[in-house]
N, C-alpha and C. Protein backbone atom coordinates (compact mmCIF):
# COMPACT_ATOMS: atom_id res chain seq x y z
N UNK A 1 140.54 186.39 137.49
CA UNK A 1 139.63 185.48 136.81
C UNK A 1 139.81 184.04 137.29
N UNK A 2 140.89 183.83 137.27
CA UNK A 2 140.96 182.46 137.65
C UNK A 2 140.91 182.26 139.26
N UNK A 3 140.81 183.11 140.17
CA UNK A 3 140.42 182.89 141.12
C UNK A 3 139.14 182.74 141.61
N UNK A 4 138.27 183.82 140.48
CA UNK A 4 136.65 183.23 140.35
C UNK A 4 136.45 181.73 139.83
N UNK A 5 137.20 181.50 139.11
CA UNK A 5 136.63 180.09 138.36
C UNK A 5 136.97 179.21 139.49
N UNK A 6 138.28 179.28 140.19
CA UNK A 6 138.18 177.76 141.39
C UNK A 6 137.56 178.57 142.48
N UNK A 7 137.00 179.64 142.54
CA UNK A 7 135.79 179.46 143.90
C UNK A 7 134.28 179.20 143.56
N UNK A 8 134.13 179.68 142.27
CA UNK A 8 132.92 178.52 141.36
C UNK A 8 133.16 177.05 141.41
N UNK A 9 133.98 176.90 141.18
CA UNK A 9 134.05 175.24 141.31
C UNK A 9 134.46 174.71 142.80
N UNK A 10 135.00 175.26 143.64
CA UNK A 10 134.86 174.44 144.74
C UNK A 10 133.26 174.44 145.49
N UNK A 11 132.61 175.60 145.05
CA UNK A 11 131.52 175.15 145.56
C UNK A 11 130.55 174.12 144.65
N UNK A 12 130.82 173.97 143.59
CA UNK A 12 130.22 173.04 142.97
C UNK A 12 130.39 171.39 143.37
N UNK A 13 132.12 171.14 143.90
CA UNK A 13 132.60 170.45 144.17
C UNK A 13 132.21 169.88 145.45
N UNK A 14 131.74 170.77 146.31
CA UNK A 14 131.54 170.45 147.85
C UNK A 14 129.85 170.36 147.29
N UNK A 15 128.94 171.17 146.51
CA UNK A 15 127.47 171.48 146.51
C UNK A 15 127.67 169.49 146.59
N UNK A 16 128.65 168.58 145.25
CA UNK A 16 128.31 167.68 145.44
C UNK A 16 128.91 166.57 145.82
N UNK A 17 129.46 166.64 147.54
CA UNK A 17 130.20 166.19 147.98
C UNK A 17 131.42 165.36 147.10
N UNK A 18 132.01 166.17 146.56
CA UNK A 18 133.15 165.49 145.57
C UNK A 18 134.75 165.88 145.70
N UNK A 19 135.58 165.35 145.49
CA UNK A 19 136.95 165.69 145.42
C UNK A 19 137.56 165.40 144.11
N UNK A 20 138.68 166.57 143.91
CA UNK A 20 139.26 166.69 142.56
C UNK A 20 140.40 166.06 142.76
N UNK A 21 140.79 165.41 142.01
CA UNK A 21 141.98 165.42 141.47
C UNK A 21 142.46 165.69 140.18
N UNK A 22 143.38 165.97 139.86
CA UNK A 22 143.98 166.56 138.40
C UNK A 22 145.79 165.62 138.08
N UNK A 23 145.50 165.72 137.02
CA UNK A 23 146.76 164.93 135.97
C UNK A 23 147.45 165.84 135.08
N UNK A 24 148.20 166.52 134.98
CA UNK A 24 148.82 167.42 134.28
C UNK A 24 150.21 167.39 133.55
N UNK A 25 150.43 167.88 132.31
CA UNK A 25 151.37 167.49 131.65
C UNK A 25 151.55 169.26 131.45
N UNK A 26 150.87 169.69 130.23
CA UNK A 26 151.49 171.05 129.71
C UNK A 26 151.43 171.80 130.59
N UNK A 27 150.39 172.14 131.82
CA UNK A 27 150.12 172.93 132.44
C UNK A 27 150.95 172.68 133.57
N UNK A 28 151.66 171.96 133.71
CA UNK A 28 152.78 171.59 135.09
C UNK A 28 152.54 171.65 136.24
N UNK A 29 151.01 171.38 136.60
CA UNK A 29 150.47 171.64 138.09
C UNK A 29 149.51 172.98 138.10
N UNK A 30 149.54 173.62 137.14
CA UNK A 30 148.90 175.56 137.23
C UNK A 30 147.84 175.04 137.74
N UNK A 31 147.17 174.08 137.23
CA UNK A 31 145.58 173.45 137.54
C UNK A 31 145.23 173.96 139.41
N UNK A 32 146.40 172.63 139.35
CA UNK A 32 146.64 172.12 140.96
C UNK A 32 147.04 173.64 141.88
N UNK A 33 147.65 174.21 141.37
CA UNK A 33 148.05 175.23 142.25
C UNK A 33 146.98 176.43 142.09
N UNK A 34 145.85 176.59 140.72
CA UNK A 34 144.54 177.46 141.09
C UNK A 34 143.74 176.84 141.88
N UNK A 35 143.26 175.52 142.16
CA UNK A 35 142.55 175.32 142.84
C UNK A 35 143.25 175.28 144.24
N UNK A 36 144.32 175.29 144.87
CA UNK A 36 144.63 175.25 146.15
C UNK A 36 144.71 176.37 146.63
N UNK A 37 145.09 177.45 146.06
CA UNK A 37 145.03 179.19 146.26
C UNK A 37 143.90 179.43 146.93
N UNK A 38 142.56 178.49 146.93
CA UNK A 38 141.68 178.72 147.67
C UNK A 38 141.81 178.17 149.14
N UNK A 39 141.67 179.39 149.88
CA UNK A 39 141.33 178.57 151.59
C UNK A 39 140.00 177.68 151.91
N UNK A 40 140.73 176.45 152.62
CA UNK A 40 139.68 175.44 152.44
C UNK A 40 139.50 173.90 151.45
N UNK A 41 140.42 174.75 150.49
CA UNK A 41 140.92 173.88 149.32
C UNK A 41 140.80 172.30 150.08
N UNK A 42 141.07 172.14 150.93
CA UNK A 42 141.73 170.62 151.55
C UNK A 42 140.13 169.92 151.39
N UNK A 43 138.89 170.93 151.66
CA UNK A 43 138.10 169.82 151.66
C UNK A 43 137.60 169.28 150.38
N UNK A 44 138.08 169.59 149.27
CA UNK A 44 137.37 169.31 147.99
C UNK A 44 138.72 169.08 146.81
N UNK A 45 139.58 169.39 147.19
CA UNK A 45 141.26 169.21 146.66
C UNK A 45 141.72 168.16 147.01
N UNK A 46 141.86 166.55 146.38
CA UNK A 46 142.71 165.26 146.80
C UNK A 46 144.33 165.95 146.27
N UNK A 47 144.23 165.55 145.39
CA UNK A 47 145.75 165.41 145.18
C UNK A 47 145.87 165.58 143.77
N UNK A 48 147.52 166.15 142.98
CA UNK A 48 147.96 166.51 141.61
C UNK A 48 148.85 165.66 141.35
N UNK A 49 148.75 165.41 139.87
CA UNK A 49 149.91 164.66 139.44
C UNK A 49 150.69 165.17 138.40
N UNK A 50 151.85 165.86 138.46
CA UNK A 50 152.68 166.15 137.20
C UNK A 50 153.38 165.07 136.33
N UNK A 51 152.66 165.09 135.15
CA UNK A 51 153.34 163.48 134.62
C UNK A 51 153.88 164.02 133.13
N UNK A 52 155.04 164.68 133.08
CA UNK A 52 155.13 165.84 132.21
C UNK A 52 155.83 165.01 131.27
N UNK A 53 156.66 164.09 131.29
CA UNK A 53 157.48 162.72 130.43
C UNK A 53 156.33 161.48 130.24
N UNK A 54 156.76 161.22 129.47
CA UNK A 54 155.92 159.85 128.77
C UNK A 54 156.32 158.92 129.93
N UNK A 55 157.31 158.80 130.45
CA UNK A 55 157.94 157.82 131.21
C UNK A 55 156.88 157.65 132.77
N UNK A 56 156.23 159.40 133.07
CA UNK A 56 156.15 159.37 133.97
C UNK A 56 154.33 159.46 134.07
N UNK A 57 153.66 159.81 132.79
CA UNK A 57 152.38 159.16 132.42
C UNK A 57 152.00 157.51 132.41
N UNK A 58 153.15 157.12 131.82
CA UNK A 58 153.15 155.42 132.23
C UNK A 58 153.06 154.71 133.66
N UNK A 59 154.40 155.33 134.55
CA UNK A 59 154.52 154.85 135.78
C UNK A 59 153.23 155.34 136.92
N UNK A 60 153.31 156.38 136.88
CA UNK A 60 152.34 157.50 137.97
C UNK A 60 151.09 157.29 137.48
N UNK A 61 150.46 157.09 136.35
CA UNK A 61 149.02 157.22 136.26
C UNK A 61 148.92 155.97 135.33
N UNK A 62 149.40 154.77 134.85
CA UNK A 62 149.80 154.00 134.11
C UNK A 62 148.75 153.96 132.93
N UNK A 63 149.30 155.11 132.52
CA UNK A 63 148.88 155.50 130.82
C UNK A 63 149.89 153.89 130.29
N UNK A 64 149.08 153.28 129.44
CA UNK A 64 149.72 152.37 128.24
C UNK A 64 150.46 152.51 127.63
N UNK A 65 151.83 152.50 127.47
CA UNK A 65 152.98 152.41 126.63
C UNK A 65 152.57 152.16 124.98
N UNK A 66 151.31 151.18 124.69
CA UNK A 66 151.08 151.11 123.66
C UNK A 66 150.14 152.86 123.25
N UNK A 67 149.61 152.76 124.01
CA UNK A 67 148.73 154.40 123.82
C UNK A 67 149.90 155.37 123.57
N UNK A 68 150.84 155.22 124.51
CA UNK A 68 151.80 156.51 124.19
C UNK A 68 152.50 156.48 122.84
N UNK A 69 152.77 155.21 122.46
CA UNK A 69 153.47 154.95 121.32
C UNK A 69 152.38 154.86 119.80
N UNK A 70 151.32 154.34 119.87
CA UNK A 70 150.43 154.51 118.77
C UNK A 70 149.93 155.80 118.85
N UNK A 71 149.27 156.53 119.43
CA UNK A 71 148.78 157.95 119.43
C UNK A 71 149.50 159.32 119.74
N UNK A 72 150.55 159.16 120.67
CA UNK A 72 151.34 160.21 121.33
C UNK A 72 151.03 160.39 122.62
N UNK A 73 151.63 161.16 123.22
CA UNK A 73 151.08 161.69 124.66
C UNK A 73 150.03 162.56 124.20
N UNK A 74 150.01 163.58 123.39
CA UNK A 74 148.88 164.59 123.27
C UNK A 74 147.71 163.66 122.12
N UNK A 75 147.04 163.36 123.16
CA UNK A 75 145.70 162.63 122.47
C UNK A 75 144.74 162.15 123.11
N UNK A 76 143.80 162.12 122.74
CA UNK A 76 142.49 161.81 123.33
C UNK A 76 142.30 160.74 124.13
N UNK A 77 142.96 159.53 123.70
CA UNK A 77 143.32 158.20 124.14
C UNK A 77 144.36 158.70 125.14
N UNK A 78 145.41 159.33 125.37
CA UNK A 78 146.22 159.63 126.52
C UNK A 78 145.77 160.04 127.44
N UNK A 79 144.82 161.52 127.52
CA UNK A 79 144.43 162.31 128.27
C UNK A 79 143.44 161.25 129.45
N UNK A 80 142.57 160.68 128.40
CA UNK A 80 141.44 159.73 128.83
C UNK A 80 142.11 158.50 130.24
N UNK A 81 143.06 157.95 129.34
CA UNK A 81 143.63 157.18 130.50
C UNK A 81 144.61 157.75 131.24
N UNK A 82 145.21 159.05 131.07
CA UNK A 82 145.33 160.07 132.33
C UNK A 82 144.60 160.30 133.90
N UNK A 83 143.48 160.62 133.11
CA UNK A 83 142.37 160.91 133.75
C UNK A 83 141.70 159.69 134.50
N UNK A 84 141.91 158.87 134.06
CA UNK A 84 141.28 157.34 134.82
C UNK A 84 142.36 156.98 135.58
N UNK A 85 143.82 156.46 135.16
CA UNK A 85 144.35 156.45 135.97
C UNK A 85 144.67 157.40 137.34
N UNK A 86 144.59 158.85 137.33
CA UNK A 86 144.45 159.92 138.20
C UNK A 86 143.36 159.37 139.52
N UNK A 87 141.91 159.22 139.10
CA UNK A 87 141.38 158.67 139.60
C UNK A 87 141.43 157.11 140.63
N UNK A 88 142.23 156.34 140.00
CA UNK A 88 142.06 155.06 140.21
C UNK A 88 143.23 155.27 141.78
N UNK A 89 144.54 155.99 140.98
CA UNK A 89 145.52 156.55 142.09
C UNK A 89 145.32 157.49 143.22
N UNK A 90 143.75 158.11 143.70
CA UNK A 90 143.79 158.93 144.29
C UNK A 90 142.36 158.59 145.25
N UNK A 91 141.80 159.18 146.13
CA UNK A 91 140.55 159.23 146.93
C UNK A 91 139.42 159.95 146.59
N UNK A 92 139.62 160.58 144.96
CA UNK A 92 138.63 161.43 144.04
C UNK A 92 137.90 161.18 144.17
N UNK A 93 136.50 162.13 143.27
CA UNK A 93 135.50 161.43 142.98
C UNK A 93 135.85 161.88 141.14
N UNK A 94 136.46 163.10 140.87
CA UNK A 94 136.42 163.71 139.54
C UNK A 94 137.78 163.93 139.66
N UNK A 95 138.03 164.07 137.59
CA UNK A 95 139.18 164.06 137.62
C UNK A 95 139.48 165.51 136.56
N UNK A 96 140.71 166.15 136.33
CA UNK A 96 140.90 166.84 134.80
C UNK A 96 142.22 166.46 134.85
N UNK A 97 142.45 166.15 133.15
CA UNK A 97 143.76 165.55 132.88
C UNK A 97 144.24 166.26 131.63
N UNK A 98 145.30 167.08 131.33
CA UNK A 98 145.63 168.32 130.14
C UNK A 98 147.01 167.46 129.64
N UNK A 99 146.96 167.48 128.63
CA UNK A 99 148.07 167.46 127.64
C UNK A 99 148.19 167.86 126.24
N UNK A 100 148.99 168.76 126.11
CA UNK A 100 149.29 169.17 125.03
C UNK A 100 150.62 169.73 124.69
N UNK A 101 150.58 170.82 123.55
CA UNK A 101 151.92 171.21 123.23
C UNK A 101 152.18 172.81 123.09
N UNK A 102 152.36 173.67 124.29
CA UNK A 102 152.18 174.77 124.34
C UNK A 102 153.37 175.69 123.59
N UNK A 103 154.38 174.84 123.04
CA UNK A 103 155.13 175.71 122.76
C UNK A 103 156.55 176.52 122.99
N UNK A 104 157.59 177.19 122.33
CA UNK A 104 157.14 177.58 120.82
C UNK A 104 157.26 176.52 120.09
N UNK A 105 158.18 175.16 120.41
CA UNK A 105 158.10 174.54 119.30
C UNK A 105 157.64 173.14 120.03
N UNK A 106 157.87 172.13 118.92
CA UNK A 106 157.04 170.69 118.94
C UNK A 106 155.85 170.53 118.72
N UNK A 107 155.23 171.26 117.85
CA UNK A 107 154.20 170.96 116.99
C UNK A 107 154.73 170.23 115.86
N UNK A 108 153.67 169.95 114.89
CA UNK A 108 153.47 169.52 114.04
C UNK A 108 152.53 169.71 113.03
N UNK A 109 152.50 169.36 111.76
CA UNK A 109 150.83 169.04 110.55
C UNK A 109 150.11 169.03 111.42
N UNK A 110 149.96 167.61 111.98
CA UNK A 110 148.61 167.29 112.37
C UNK A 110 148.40 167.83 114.40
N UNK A 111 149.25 168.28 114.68
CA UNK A 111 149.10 168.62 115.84
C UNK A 111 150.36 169.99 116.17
N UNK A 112 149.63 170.66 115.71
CA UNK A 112 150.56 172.45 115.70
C UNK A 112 150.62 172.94 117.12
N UNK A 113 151.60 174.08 117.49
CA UNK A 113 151.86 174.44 119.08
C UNK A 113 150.03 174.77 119.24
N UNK A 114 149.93 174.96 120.07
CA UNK A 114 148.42 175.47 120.93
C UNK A 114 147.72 173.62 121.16
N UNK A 115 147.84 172.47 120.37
CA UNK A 115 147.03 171.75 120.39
C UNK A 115 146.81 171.23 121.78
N UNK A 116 146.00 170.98 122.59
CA UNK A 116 145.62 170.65 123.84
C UNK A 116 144.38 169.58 124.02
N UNK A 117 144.79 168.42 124.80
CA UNK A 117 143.71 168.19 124.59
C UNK A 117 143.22 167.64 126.13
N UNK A 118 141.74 167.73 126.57
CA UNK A 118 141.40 167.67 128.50
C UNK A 118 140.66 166.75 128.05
N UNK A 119 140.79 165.86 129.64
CA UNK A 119 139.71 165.08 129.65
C UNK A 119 139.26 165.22 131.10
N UNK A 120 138.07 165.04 131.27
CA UNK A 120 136.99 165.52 132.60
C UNK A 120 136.59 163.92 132.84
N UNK A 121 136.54 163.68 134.08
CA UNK A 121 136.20 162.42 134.50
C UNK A 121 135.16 162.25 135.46
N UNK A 122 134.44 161.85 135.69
CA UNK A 122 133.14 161.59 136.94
C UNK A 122 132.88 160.18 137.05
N UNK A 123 132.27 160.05 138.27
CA UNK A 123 131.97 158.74 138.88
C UNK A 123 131.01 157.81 137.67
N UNK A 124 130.13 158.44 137.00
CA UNK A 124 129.66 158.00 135.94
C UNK A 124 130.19 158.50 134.57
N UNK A 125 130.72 159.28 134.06
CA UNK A 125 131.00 159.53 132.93
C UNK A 125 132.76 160.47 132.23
N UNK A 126 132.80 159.86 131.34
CA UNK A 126 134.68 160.29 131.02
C UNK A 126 134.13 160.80 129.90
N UNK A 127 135.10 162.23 129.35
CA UNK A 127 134.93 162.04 127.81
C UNK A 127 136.62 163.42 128.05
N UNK A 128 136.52 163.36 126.41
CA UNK A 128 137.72 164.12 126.47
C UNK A 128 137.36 165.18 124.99
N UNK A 129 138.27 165.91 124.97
CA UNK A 129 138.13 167.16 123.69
C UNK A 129 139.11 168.01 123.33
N UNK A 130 139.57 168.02 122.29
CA UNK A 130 140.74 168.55 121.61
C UNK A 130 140.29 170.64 121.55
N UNK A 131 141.22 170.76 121.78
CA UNK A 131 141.55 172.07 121.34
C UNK A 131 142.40 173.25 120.60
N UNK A 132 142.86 173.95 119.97
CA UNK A 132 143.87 174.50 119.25
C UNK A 132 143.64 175.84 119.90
N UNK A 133 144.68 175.79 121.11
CA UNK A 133 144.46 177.52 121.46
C UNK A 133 145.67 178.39 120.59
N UNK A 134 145.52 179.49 120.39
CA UNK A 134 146.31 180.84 119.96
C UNK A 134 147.18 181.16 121.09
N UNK A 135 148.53 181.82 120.67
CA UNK A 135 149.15 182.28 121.26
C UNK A 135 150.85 182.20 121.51
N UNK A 136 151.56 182.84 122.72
CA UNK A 136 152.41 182.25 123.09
C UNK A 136 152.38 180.86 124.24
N UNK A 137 153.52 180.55 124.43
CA UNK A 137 153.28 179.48 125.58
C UNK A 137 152.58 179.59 126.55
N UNK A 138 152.76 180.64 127.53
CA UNK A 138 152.17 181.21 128.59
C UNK A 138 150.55 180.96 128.34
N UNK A 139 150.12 181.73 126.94
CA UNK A 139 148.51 182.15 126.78
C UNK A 139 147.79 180.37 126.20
N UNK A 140 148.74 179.85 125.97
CA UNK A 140 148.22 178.43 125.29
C UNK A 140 147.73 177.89 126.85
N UNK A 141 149.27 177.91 128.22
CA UNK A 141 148.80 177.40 129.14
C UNK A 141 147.57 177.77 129.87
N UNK A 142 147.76 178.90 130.31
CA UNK A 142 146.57 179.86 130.59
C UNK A 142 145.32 179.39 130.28
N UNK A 143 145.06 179.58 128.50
CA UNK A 143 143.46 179.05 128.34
C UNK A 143 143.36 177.54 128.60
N UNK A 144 144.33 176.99 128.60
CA UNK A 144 144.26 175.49 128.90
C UNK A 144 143.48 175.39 130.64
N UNK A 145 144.33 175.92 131.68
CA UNK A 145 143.83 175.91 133.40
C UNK A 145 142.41 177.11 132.71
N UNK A 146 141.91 177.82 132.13
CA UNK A 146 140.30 178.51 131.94
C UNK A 146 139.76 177.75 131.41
N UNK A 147 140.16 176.64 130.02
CA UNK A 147 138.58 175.72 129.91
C UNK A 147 138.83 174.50 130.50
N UNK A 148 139.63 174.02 131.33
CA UNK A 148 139.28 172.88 132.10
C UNK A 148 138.76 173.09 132.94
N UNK A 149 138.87 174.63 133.61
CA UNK A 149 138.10 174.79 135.30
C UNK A 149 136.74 174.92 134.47
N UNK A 150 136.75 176.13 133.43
CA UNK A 150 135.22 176.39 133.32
C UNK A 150 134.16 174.96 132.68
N UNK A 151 135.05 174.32 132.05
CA UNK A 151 134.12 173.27 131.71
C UNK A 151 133.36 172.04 132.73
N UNK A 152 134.55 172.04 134.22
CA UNK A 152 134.19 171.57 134.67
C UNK A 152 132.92 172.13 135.55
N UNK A 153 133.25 173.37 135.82
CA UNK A 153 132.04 174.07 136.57
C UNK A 153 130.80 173.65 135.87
N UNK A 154 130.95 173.90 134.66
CA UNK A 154 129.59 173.99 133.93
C UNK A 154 128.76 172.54 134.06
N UNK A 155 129.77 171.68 133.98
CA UNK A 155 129.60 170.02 133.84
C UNK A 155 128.74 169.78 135.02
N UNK A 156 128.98 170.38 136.51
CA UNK A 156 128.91 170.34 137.52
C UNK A 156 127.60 171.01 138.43
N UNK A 157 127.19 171.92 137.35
CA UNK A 157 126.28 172.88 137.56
C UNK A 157 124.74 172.57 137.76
């Protein structure tokens, strides 16, 4: 499956002359490493960033220290300037940026294991969207690399 979804999207990616880059925290690169599994990858694949510490969302993609500290890393406001910074650091044209908390523990009330949240970036438009997947760690990461590829396909379509 997920080898259908990044050969759907690289042709979407090339249909519009574009390059990805990706920002990744929970997913530790899975992103980066489905879309390169494809041969060819190089022409529509810039570059990944694992920014799995707060320390290293700040430095590498310079997420705001105040963002990390008023909202958390897993938040809408993080992901967002993930995702912009990803961009700003790379030769992109689009970006996907995942953070969340897959688990088993470090949830919380207001943000329980599965919470995830992506943000999709384009030359004209950013937005981001929370999610609560089911599961163990593995299946939290999992659907996390299936609705960032598929959303982006669709975005793209």
């Amino acid at each position: 499956m997920l080898n259908t979804l990044a050969e759907q999207l690289s042709q979407q990616l090339l249909r519009h002359h574009y390059r990805l880059v990706t920002a990744e925290s929970c997913t530790g690169g899975w992103i980066a490493q489905t879309m390169t599994a494809i041969a060819g990858s190089s022409n529509w694949f810039e570059r990944g960033f694992i920014t799995y510490s707060n320390e290293a969302k700040h430095e590498v993609l310079d997420v705001s220290s105040l963002t990390l500290e008023k909202y958390g890393a897993v938040s809408e406001q993080t992901v967002l300037e993930m995702a912009e910074g990803a961009l700003r650091h790379s030769h992109a044209e689009v970006a996907i940026a995942v953070s969340g908390i897959a688990g088993p523990t470090g949830g919380s009330a207001d943000k329980p294991v599965g919470t995830v949240w992506i943000a999709w970036a384009f030359p004209e438009k950013i937005y981001a969207k929370c999610f609560i997947f089911k599961g163990d760690r593995q299946s939290v990461r999992e659907q996390t690399v299936i609705t960032a590829l598929t959303t982006l396909t669709t975005d793209l379509a």
